[in-house]
Protein backbone atom coordinates (compact mmCIF):
# COMPACT_ATOMS: atom_id res chain seq x y z
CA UNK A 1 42.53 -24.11 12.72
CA UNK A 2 39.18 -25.68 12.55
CA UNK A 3 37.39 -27.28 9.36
CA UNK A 4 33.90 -26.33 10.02
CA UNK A 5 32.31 -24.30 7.55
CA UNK A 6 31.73 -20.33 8.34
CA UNK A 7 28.55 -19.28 9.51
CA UNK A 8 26.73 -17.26 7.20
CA UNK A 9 24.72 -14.46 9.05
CA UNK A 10 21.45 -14.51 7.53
CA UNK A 11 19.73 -10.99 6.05
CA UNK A 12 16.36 -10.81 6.89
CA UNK A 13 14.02 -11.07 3.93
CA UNK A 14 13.34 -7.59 2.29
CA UNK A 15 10.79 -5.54 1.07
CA UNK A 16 10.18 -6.34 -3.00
CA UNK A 17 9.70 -3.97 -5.89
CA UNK A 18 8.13 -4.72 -8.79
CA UNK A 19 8.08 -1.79 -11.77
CA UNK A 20 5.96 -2.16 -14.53
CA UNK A 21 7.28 -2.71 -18.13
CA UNK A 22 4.80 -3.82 -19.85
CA UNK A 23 2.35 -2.42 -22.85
CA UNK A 24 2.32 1.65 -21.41
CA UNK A 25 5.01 1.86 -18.48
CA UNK A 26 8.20 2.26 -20.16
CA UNK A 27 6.64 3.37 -23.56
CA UNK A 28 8.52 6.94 -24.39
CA UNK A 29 5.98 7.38 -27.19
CA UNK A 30 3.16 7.46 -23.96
CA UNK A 31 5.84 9.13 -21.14
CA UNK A 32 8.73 11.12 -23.45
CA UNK A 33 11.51 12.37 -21.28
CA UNK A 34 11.80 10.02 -19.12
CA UNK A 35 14.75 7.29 -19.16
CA UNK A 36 12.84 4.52 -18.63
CA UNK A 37 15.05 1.60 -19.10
CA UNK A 38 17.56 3.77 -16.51
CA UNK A 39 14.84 3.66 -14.29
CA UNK A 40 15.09 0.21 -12.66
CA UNK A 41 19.34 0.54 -12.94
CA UNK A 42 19.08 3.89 -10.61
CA UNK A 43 16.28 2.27 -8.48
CA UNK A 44 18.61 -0.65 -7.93
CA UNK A 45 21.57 1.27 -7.48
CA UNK A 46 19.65 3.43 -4.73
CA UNK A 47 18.34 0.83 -2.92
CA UNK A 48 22.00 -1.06 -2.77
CA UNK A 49 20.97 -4.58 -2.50
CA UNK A 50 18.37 -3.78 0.58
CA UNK A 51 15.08 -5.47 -1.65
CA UNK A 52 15.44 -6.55 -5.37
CA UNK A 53 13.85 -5.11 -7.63
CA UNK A 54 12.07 -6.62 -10.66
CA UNK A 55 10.55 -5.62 -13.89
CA UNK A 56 6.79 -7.09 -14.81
CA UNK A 57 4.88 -7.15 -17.79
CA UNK A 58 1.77 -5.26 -17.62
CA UNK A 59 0.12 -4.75 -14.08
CA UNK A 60 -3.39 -3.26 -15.75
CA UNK A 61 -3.33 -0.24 -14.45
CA UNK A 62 -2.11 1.80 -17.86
CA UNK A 63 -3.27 5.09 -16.81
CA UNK A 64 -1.11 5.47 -13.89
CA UNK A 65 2.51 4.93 -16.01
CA UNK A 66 5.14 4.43 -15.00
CA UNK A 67 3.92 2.22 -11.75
CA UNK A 68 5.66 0.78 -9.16
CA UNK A 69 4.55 -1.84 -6.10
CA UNK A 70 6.28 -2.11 -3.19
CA UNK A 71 6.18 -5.61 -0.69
CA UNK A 72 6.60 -5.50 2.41
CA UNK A 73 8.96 -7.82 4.30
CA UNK A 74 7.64 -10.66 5.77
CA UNK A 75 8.40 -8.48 9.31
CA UNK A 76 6.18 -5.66 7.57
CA UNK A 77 3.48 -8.01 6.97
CA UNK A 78 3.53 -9.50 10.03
CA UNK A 79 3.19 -5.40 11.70
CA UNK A 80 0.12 -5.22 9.40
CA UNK A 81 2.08 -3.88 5.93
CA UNK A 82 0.90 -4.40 2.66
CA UNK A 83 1.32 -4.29 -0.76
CA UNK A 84 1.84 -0.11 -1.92
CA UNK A 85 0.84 0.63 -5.52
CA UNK A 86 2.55 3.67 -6.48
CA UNK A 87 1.61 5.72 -10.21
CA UNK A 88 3.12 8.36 -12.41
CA UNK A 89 6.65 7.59 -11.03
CA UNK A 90 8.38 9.13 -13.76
CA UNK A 91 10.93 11.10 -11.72
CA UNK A 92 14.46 10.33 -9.88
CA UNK A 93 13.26 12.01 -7.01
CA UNK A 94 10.05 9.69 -6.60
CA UNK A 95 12.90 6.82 -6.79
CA UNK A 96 14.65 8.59 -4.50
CA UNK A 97 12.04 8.81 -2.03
CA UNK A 98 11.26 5.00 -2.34
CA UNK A 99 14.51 4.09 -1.82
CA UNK A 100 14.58 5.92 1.53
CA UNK A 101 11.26 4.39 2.90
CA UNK A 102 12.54 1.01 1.71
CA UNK A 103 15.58 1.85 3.65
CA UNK A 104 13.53 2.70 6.64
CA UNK A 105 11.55 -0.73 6.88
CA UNK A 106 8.91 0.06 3.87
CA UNK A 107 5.20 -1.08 4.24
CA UNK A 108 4.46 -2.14 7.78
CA UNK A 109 7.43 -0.94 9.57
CA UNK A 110 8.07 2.51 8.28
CA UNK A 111 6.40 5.51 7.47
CA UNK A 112 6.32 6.32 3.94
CA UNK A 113 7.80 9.99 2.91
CA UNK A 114 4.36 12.16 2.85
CA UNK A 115 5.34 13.17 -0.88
CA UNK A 116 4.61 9.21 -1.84
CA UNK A 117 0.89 9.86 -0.79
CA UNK A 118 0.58 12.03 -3.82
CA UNK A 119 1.50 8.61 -5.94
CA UNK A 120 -0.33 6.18 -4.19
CA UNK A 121 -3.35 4.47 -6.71
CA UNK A 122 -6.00 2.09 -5.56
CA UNK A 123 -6.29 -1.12 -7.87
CA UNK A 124 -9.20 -3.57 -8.01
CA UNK A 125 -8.78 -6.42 -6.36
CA UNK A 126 -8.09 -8.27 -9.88
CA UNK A 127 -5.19 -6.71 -10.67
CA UNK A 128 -3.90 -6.86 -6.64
CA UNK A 129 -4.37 -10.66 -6.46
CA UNK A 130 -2.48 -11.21 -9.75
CA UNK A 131 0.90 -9.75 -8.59
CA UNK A 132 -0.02 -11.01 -4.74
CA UNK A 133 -0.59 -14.90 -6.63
């Protein structure tokens, strides 16, 4: 029996998620019908520990509610990934489909679903650089 300490098999980094919460995303008053605080639970159940996923205050960019950003791993970056803003997710099969592109590598290293096109905004370079920061 030996006394050296298991080696731990490292994960490689993940992609990150980061949902809004802040003044608009998440307001049911501004997006009824949707479960919002369920939203980040079932996103984080569907991606099962493969990239966390946190909640932000407000990411400026009110008119696209409920919004989402997703990372890429440092292996995605390094393949030329960047950051995806993605708007109006306000449905579980928009989670759904994030999930599975995370699953698949995300930004960088995996195509995303064609049906994420449809939610992909543009942000000024303001509002980029202050989640990027």
């Amino acid at each position: 029996m030996s006394n050296k300490p298991a080696r731990r098999t490292a994960t490689p980094p993940a992609c990150r998620v980061t949902v809004c919460r802040g003044c608009c995303c998440g307001d049911a008053a501004k997006i009824p019908g949707v479960d919002h605080a369920g939203q980040i639970s079932r996103l984080r159940a569907a991606l099962d520990g493969a990239a966390p996923v946190r909640a932000s205050e407000c990411l400026d960019v009110c008119d696209q509610a409920n919004v989402v950003v997703v990372q890429p791993s440092p292996a995605g970056r390094a393949a030329g990934g960047r950051p995806v803003w993605l708007g109006l997710v306000n449905d579980d099969d928009a989670l759904a489909d994030i999930a599975a592109w995370i699953h698949a590598g995300g930004p960088g290293l995996a195509e995303p679903p064609g049906v994420l096109d449809l939610y992909a905004i543009t942000v000024s370079r303001r509002v980029r650089e202050g989640l990027e920061g």
